[in-house]
Protein backbone atom coordinates (compact mmCIF):
# COMPACT_ATOMS: atom_id res chain seq x y z
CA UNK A 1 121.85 152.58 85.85
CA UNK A 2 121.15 149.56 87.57
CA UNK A 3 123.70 146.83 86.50
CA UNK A 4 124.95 143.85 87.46
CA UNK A 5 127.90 141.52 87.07
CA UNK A 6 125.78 138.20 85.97
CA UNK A 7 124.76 140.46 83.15
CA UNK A 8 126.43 139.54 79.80
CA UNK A 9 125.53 141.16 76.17
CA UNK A 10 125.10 138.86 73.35
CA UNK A 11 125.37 139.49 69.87
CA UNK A 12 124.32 137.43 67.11
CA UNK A 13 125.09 138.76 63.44
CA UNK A 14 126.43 136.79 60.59
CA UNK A 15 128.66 139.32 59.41
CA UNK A 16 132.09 139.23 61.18
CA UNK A 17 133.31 142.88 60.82
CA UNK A 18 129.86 143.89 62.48
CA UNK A 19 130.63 141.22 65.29
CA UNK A 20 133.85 142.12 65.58
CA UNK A 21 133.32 146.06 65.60
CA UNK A 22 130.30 145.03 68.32
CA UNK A 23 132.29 143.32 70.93
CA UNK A 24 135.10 146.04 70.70
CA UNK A 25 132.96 148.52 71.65
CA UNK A 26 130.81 147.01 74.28
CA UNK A 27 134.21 145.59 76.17
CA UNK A 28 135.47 149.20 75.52
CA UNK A 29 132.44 150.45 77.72
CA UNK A 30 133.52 147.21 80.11
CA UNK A 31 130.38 145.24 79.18
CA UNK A 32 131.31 141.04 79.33
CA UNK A 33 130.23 140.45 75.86
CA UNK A 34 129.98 136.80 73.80
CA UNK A 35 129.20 137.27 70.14
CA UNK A 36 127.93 133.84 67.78
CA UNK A 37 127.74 133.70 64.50
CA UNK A 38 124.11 132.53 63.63
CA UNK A 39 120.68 131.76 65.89
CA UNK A 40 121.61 128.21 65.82
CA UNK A 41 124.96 128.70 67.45
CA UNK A 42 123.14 130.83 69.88
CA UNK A 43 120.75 128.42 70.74
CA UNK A 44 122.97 125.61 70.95
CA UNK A 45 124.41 127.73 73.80
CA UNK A 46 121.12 129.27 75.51
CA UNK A 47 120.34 128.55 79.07
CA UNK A 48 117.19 130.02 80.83
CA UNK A 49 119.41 131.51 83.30
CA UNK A 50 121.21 133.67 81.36
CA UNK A 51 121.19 137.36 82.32
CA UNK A 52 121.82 140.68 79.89
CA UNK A 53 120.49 141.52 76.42
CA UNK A 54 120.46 140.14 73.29
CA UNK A 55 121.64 142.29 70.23
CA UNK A 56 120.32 140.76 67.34
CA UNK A 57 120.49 141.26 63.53
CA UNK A 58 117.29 140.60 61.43
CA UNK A 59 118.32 138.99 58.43
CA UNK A 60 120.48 135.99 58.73
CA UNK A 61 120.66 133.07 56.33
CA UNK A 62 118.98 129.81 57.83
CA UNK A 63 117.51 130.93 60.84
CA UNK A 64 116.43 134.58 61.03
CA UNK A 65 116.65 136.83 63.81
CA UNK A 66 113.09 136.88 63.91
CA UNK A 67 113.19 132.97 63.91
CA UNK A 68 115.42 132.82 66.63
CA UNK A 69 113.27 135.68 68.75
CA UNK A 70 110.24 133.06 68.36
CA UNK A 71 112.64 130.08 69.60
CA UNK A 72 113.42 132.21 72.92
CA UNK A 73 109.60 133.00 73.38
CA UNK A 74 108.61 130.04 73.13
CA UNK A 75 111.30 129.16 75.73
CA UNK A 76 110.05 131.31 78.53
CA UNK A 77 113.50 133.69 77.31
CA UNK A 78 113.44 136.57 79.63
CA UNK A 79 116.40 138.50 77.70
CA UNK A 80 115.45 141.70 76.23
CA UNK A 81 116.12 141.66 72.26
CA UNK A 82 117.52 144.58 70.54
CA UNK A 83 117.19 144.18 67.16
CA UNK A 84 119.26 145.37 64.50
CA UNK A 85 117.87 146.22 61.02
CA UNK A 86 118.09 147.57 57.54
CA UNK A 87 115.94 150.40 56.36
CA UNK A 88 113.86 148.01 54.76
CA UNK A 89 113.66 145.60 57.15
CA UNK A 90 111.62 148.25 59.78
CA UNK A 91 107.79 146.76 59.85
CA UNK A 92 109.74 143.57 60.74
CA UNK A 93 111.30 144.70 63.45
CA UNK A 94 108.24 147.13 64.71
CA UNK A 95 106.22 142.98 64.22
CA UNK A 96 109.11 142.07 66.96
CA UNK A 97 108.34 144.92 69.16
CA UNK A 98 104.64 143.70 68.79
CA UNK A 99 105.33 140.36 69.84
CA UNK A 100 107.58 141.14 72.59
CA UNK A 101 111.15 142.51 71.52
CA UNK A 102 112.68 145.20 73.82
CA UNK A 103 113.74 147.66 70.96
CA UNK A 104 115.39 148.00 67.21
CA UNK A 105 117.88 149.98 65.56
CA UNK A 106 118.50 150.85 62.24
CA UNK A 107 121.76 149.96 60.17
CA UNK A 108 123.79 152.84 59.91
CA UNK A 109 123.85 153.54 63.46
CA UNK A 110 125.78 155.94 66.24
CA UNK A 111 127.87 153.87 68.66
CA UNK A 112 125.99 156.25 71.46
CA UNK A 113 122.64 155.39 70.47
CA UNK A 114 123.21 151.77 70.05
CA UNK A 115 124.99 152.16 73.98
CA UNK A 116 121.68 153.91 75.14
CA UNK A 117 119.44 151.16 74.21
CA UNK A 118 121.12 148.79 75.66
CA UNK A 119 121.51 150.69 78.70
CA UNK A 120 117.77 150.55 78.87
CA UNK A 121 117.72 146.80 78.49
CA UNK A 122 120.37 146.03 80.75
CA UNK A 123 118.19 148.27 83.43
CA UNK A 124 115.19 146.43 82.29
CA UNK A 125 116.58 142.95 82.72
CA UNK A 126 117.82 143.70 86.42
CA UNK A 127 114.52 144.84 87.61
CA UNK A 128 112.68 142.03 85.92
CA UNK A 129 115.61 139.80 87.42
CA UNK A 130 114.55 141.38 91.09
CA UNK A 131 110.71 140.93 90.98
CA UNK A 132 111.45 137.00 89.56
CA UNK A 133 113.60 136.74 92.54
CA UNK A 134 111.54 137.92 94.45
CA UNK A 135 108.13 136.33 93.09
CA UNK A 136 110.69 132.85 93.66
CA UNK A 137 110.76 134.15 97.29
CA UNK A 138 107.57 134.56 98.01
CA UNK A 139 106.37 131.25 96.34
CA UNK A 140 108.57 129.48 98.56
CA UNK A 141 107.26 131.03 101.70
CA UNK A 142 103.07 129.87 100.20
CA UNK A 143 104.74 126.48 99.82
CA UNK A 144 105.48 126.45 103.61
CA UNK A 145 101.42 127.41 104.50
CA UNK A 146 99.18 124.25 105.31
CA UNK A 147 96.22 123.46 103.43
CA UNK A 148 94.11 125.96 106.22
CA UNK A 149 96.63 128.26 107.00
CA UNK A 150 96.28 128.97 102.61
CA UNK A 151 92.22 129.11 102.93
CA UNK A 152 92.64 131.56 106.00
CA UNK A 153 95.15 133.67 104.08
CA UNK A 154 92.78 133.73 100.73
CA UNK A 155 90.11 134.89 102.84
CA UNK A 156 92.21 137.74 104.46
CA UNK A 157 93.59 138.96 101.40
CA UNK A 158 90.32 139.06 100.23
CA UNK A 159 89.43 141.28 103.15
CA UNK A 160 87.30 139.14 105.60
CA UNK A 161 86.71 139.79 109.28
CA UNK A 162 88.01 137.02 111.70
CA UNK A 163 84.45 136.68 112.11
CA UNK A 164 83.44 136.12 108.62
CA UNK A 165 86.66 134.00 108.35
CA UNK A 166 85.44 131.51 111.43
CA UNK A 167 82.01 130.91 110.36
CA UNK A 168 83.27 130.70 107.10
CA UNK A 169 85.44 127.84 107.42
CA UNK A 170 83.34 127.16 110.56
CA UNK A 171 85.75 127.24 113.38
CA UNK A 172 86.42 129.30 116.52
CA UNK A 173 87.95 133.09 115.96
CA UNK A 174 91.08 131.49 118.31
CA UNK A 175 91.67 129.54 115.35
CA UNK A 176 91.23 132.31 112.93
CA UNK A 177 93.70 134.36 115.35
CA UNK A 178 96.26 131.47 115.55
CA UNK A 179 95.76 130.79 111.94
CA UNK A 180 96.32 134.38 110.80
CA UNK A 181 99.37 134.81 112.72
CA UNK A 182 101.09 132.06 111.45
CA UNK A 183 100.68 132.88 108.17
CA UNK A 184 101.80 136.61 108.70
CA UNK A 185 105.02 135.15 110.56
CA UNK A 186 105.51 132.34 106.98
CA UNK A 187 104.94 134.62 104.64
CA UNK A 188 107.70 137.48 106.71
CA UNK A 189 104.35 140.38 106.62
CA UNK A 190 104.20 142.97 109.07
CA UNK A 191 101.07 144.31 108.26
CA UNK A 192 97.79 143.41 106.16
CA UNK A 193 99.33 145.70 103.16
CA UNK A 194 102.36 143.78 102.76
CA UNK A 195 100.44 140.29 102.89
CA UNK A 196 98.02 141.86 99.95
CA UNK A 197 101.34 142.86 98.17
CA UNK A 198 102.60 139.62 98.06
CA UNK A 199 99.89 137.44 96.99
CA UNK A 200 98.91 140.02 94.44
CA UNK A 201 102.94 139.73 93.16
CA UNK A 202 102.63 136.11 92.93
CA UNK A 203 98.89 136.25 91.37
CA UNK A 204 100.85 138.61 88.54
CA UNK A 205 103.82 135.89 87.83
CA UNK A 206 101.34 133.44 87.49
C-alpha cells in the first residue's frame, strides 16, 4: 500500500467513546491520528496542505458532516472523506459519494472493514499527492518558456511539422529547430511523447 509519513487520519465525531475507540485503533495499526470534536473545531484547524483521510460522522449537532464536507469542497480540500453513518442516514451519505466523498460506512461496523477503507484512501491520497506534485513540477518548468518558445511548443504538441511551425509563426526552420530544442531541454523531455504527456497532465489539473 502506498503510504507515507506526512499522512495523518482525522476523525471528527461528536461522540467521545467513538473518538476515543477510533484513535486507539488506528495508532494500534501505527497510523498518526488527531481526532476533534465537531466540523468547526476541524476547520478551525484545516490547512490545504494537510495529507491523509478524513473519517467523518454524518450527524453532528451544529455543523453536520455533510456541512463540513461542503466547507472542504469549496476549499479546494483534497482529503478523501470516509463517512460514517447510521442505517438511516445511507442516501445521505451515497448524496456525499455523489458530490465527491471517497467512501461511507455504516454504524455497527468491523474494525477490519473500517481499516480497509481507509487503506484505500490513504493509497488514493498519495497518488493524487504525486500527480499534484508533479503537475506543480511541470508548471514550473512552462513558467520558464518565453512567450515563442510557448507558441512553438503549442504547435508541436499539437503535431506540426517544423515546416508548418515556421511559416506558421513565419520564421526560418533554424528558429523552429533552436526553438524546439530549448523547450525539450526546459521542460526535461526526451522525446515528442513525453512533451505530449506533460502538457496534456497540466491541461488535466487545469
Amino acid at each position: 500500500m502506498m503510504r507515507d509519513a506526512e499522512q495523518v487520519i482525522y476523525v471528527v465525531d461528536d461522540d467521545e467513546a467513538m473518538r476515543d475507540s477510533m484513535n486507539w485503533l488506528l495508532e494500534g495499526e501505527g497510523y498518526a491520528v488527531a481526532c476533534f470534536e465537531s466540523g468547526e473545531h476541524f476547520l478551525a484547524a484545516y490547512r490545504d496542505d494537510m495529507r491523509g483521510c478524513l473519517v467523518l460522522d454524518v450527524r453532528m449537532p451544529e455543523m453536520s458532516g455533510l456541512e463540513l464536507h461542503e466547507h472542504l469542497a469549496d476549499r479546494g480540500s483534497a482529503l478523501p472523506v470516509i463517512f460514517v453513518t447510521g442505517h438511516g442516514d445511507v442516501p445521505m451519505a451515497v448524496a456525499a459519494l455523489q458530490r465527491g466523498a471517497c467512501d461511507f460506512i455504516e454504524k455497527p461496523f468491523h474494525n477490519e472493514d473500517l481499516l480497509a477503507r481507509i487503506r484505500r484512501a490513504l493509497t488514493l491520497e498519495c497518488e493524487n499527492a504525486t500527480r499534484r506534485k508533479r503537475s506543480d513540477a511541470i508548471a514550473q518548468r512552462l513558467d520558464t518558456l518565453t512567450q515563442r518558445e510557448r507558441e512553438v511548443m503549442d504547435l508541436v504538441v499539437a503535431g506540426k511539422l517544423n515546416k508548418q511551425i515556421a511559416d506558421t509563426l513565419d520564421i526560418s526552420m533554424k528558429t523552429v529547430e533552436a526553438h524546439r530544442a530549448r523547450v525539450m531541454d526546459k521542460m526535461g523531455a526526451r522525446t515528442l511523447a513525453e512533451l505530449v504527456r506533460a502538457v496534456m497532465e497540466t491541461t488535466k489539473a487545469e
